[in-house]
N, C-alpha and C. Protein backbone atom coordinates (compact mmCIF):
# COMPACT_ATOMS: atom_id res chain seq x y z
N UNK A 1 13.95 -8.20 -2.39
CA UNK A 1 13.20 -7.05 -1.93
C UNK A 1 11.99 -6.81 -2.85
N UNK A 2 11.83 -5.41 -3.22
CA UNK A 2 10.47 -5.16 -4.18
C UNK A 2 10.80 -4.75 -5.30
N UNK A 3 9.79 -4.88 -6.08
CA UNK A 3 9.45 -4.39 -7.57
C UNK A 3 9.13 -2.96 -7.18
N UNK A 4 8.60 -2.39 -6.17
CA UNK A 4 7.92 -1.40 -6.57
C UNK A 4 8.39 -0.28 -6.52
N UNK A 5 8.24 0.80 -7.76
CA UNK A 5 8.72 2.19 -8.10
C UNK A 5 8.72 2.81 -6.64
N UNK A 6 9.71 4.09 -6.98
CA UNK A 6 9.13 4.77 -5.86
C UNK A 6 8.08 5.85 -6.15
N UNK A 7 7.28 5.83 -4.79
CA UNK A 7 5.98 7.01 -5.21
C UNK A 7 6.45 8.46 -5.80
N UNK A 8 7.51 8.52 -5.97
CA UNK A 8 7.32 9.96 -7.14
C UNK A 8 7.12 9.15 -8.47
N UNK A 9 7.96 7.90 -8.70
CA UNK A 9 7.65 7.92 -9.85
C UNK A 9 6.67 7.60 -10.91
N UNK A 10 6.14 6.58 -9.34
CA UNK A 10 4.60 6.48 -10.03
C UNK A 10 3.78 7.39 -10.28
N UNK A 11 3.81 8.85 -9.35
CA UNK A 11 3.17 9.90 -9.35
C UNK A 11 3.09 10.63 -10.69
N UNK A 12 4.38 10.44 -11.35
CA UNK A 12 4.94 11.51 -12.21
C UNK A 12 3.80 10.48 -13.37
N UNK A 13 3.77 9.45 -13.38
CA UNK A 13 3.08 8.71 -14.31
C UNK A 13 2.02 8.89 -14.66
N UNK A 14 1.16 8.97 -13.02
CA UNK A 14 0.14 8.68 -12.71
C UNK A 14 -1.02 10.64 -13.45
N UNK A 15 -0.06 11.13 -13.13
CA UNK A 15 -0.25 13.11 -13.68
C UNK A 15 -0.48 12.98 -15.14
N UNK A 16 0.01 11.76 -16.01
CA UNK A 16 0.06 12.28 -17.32
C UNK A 16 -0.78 11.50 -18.14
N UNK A 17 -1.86 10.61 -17.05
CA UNK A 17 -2.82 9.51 -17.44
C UNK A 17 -4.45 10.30 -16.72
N UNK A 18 -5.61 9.68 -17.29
CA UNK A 18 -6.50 10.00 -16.72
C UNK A 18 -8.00 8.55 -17.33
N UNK A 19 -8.83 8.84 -16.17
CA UNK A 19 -9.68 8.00 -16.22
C UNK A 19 -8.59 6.45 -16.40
N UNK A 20 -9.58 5.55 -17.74
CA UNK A 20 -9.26 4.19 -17.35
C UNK A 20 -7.90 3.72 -17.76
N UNK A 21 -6.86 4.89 -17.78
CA UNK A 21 -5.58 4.83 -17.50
C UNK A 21 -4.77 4.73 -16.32
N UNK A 22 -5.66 5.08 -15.25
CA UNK A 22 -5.02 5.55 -14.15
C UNK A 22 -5.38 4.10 -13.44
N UNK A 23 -6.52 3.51 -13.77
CA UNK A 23 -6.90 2.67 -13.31
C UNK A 23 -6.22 1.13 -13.34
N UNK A 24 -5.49 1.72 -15.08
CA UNK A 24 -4.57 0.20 -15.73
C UNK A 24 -3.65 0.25 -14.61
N UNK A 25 -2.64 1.76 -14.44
CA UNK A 25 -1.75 1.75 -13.80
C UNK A 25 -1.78 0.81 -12.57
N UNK A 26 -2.28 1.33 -11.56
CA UNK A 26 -3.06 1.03 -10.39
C UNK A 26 -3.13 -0.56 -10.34
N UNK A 27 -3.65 -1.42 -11.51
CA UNK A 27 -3.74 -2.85 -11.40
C UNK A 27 -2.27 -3.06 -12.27
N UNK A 28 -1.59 -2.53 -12.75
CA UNK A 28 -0.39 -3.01 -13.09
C UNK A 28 0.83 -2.84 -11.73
N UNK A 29 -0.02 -1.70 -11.04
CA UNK A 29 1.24 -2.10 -10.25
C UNK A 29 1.22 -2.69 -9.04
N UNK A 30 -0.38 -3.36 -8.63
CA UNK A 30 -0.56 -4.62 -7.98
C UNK A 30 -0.27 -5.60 -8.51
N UNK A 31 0.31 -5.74 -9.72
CA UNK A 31 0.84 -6.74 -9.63
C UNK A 31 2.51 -7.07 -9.19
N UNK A 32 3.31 -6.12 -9.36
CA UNK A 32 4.14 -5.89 -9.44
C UNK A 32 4.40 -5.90 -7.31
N UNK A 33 3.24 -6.18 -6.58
CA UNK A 33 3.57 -6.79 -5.07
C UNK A 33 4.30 -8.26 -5.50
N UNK A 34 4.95 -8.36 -4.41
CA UNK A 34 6.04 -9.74 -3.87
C UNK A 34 5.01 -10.51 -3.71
N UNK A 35 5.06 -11.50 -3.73
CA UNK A 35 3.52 -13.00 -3.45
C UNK A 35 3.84 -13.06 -2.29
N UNK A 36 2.67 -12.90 -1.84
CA UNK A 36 2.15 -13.16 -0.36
C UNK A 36 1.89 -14.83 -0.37
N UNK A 37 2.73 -15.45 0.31
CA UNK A 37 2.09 -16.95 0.61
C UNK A 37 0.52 -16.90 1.41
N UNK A 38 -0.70 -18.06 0.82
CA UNK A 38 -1.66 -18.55 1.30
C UNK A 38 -1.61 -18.87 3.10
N UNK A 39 -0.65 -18.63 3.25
CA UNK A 39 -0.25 -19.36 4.80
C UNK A 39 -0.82 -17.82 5.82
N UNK A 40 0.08 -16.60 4.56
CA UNK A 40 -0.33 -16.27 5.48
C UNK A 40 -1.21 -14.94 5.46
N UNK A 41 -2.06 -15.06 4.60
CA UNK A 41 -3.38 -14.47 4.50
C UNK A 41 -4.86 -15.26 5.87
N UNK A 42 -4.47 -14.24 6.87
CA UNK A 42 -5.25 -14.89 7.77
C UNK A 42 -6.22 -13.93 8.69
N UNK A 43 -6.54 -14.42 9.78
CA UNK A 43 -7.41 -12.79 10.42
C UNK A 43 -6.57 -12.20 10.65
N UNK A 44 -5.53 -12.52 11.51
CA UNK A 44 -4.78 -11.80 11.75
C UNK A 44 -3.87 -10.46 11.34
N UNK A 45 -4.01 -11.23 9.62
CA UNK A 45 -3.12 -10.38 8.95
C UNK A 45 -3.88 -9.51 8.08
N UNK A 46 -5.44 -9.85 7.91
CA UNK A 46 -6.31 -8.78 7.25
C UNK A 46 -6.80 -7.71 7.99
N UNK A 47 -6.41 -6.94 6.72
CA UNK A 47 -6.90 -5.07 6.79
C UNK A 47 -8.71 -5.30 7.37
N UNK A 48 -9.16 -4.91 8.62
CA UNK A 48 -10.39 -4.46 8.61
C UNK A 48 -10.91 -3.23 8.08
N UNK A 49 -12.10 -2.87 7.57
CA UNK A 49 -12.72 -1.85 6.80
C UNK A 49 -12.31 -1.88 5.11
N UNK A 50 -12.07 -2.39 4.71
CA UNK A 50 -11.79 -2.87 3.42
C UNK A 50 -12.85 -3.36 2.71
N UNK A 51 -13.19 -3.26 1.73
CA UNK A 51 -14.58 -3.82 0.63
C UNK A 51 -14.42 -4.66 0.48
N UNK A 52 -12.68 -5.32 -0.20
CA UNK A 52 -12.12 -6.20 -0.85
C UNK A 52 -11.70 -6.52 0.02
N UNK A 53 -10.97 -8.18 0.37
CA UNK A 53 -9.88 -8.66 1.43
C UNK A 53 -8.79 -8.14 0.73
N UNK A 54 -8.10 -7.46 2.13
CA UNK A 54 -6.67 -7.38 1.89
C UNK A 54 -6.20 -7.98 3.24
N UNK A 55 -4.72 -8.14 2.67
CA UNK A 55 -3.85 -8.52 3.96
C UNK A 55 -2.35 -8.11 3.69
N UNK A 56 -2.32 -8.17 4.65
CA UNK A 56 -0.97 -7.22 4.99
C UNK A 56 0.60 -7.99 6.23
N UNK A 57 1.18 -8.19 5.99
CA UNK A 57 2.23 -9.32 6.44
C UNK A 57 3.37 -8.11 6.92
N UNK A 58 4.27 -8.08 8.07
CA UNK A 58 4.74 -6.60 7.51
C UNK A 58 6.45 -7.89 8.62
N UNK A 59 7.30 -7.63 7.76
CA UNK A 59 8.51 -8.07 8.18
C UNK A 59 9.75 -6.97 8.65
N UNK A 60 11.15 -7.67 8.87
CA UNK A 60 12.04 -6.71 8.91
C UNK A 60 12.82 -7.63 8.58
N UNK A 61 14.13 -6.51 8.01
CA UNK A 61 15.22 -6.79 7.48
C UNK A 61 16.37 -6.14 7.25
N UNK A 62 17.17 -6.49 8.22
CA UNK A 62 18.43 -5.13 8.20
C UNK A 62 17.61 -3.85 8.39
N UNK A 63 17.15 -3.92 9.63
CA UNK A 63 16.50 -2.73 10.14
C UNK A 63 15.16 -1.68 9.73
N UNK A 64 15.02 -2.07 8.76
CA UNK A 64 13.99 -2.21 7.33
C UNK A 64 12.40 -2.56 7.59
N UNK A 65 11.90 -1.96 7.69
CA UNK A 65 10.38 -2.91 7.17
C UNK A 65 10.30 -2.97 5.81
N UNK A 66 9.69 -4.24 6.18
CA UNK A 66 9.57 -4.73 4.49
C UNK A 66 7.73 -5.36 4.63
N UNK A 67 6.85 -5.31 3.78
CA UNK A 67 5.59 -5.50 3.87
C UNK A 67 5.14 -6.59 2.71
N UNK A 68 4.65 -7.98 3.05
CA UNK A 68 3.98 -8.46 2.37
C UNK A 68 2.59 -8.20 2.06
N UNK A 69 1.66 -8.58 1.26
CA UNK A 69 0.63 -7.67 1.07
C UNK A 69 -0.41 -8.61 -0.51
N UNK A 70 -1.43 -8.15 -0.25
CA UNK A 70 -2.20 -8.73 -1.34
C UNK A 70 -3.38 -8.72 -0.85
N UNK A 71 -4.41 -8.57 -1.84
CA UNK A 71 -5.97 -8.51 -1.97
C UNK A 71 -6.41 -9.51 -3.23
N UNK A 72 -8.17 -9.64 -3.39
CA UNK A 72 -8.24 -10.38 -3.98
C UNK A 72 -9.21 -9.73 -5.00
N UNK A 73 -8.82 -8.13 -5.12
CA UNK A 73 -9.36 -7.36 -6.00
C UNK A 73 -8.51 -6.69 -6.79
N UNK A 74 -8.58 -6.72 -8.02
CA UNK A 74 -7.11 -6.15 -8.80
C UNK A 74 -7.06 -4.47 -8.39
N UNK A 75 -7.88 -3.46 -8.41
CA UNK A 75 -7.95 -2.09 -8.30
C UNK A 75 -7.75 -1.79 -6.83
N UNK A 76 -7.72 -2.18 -6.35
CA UNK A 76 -7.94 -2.60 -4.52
C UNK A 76 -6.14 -3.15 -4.00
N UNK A 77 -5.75 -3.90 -4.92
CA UNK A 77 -4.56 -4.55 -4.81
C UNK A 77 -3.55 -3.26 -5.49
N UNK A 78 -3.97 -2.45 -6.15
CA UNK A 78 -3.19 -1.71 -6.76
C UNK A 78 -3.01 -0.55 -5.68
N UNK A 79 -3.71 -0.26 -4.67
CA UNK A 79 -3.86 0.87 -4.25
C UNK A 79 -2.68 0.24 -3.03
N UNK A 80 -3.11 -0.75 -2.58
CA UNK A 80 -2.57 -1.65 -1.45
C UNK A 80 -0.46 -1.26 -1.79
N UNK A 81 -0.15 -1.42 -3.32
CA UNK A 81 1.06 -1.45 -3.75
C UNK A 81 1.29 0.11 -3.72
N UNK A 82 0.43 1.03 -3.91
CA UNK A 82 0.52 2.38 -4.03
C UNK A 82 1.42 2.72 -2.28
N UNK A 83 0.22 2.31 -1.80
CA UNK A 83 1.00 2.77 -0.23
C UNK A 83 1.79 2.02 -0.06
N UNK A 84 1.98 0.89 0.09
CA UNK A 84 3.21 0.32 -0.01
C UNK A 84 4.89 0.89 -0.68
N UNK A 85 4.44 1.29 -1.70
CA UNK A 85 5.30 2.17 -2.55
C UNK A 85 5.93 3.10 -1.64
N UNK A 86 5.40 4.15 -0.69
CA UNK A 86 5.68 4.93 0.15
C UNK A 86 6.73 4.18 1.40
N UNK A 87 6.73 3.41 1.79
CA UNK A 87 7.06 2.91 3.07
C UNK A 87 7.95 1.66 2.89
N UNK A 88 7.55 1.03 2.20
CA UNK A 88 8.47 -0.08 1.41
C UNK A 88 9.88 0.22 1.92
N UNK A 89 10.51 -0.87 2.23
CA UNK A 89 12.22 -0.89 2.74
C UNK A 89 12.57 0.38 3.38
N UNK A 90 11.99 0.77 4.06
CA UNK A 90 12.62 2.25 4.97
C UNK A 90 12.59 1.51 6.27
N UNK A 91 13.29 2.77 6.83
CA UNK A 91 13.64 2.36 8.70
C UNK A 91 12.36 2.53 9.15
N UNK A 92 12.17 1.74 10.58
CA UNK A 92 10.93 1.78 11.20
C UNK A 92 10.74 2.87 11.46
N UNK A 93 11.84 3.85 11.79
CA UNK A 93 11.90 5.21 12.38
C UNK A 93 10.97 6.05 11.24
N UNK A 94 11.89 5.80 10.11
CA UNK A 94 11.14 6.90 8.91
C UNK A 94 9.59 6.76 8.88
N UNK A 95 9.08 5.50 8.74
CA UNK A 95 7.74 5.26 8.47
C UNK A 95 7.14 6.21 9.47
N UNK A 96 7.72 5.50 11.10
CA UNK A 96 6.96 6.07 12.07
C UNK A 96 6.47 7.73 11.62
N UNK A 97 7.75 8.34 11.50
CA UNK A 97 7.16 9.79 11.32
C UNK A 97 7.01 10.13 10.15
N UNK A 98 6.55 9.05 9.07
CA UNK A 98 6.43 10.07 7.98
C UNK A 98 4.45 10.11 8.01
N UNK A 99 3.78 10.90 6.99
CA UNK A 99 3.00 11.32 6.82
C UNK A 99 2.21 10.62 5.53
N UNK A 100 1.84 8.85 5.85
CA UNK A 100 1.82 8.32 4.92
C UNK A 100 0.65 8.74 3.76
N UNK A 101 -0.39 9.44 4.25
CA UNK A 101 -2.02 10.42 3.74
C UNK A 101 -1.36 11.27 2.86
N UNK A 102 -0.61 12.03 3.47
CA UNK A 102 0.04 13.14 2.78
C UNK A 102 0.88 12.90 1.34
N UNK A 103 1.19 11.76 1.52
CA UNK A 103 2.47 11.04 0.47
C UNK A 103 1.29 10.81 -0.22
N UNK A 104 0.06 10.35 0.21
CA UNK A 104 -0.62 9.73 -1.09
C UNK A 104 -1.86 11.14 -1.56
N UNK A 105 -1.92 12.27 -0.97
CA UNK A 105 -3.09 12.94 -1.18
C UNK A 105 -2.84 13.50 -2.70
N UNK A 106 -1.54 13.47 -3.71
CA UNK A 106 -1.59 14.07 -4.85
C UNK A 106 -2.39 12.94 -6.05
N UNK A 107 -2.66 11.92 -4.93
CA UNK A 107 -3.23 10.65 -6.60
C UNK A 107 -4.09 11.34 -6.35
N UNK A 108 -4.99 11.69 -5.07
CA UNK A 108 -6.38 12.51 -5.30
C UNK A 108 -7.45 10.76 -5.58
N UNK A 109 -7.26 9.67 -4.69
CA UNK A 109 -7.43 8.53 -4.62
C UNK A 109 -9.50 8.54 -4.38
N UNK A 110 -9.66 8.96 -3.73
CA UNK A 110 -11.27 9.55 -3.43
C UNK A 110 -12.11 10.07 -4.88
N UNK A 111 -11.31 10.98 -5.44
CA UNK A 111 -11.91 11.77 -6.50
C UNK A 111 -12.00 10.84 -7.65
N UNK A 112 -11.08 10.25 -8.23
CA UNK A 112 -11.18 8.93 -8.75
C UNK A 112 -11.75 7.77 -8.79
N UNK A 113 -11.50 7.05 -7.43
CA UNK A 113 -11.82 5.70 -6.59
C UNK A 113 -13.26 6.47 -6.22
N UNK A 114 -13.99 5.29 -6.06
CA UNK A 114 -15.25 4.75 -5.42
C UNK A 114 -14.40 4.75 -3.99
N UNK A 115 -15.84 5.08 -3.00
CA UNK A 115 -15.61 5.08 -1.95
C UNK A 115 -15.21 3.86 -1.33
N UNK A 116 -16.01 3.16 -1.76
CA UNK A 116 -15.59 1.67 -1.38
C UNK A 116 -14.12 1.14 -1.64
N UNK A 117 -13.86 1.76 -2.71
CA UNK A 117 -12.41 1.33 -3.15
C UNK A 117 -11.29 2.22 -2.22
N UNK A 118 -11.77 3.10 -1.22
CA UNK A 118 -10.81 3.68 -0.81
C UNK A 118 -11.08 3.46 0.22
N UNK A 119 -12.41 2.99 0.61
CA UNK A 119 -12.73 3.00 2.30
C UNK A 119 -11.20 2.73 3.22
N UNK A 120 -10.93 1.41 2.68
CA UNK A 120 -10.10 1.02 4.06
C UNK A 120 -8.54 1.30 3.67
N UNK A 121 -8.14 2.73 2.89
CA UNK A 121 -6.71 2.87 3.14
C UNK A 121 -6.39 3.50 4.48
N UNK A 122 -7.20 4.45 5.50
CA UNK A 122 -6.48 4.60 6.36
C UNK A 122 -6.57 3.58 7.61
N UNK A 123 -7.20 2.58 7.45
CA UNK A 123 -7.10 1.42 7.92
C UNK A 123 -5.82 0.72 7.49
N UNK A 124 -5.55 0.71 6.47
CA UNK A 124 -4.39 -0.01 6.10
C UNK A 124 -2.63 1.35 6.49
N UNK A 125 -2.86 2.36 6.43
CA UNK A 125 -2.23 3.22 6.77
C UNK A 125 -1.56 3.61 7.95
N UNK A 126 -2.78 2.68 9.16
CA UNK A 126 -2.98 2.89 10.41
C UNK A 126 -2.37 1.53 10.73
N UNK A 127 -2.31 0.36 9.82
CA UNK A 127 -1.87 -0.57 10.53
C UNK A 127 0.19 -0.45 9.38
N UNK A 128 0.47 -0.01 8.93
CA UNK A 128 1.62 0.73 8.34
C UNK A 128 2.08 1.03 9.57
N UNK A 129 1.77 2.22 9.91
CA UNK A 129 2.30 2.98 11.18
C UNK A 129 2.69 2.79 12.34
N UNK A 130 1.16 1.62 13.17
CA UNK A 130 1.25 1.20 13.87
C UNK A 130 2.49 0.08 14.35
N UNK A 131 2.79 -0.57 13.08
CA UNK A 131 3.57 -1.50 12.88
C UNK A 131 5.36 -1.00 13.35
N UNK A 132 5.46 0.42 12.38
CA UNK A 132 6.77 1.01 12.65
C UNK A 132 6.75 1.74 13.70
N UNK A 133 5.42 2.20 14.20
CA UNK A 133 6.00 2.86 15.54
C UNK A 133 6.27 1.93 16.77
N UNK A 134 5.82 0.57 16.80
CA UNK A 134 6.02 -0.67 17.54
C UNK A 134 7.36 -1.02 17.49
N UNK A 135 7.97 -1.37 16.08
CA UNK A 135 9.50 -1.24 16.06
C UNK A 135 10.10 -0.72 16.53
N UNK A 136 9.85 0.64 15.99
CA UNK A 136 11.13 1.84 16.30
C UNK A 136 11.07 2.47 17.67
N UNK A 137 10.38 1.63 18.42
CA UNK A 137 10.49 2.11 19.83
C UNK A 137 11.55 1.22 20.60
């Protein structure tokens, strides 16, 4: 499965860091995504509206989505693991209705991030969703 914390706890982290701390975080915990195989970083599987390529792979497992994922920008890749963090191994159901913006509006990702660096999360948010509400129907 994943490395990755869950979003409180990165949150709780993320509150007690500022400037180019928040930023280490952020690329430490892109790294801490599952490797996306080369196979399958493709159109298909890339985030449109994004600065940076990302891509996004999204599986199941024991009822589970599970999301492969990777960019080829470390700060960009970190954010990619941020939302991920949220949705990671839950039921298609949960994702569907949870409020993935909302889960992330306390990093305050905008006020921080360059626009560019944030442009395409609700692109990537939108294809999250889209994904579990396709399932869980």
């Amino acid at each position: 499965m994943t490395d990755l914390p869950p979003i409180q706890e990165i949150l709780d982290e993320y509150e007690l860091l500022d400037g180019e701390d928040r930023y280490r975080l952020l690329i430490d915990l892109g790294r801490k995504l599952e490797h996306m195989p080369d196979a399958l970083k493709t159109d298909a599987t890339k985030v449109r509206g994004c600065s940076a390529s990302v891509w996004v792979y999204p599986t199941t497992a024991d009822g589970r989505l599970h999301f492969l994922a990777d960019s080829n920008a470390a700060i960009t890749k970190g954010i990619v693991a941020l939302v991920l963090s949220a949705v990671q191994d839950k039921s298609a159901e949960d994702v569907a209705s949870m409020d993935v913006a909302q889960a992330l509006a306390p990093f305050e990702l905008s006020k921080h991030l360059s626009a560019s660096r944030t442009q395409g999360v609700p692109n990537m948010i939108a294809l999250v969703r889209e994904t579990a509400q396709r399932l869980a129907a």
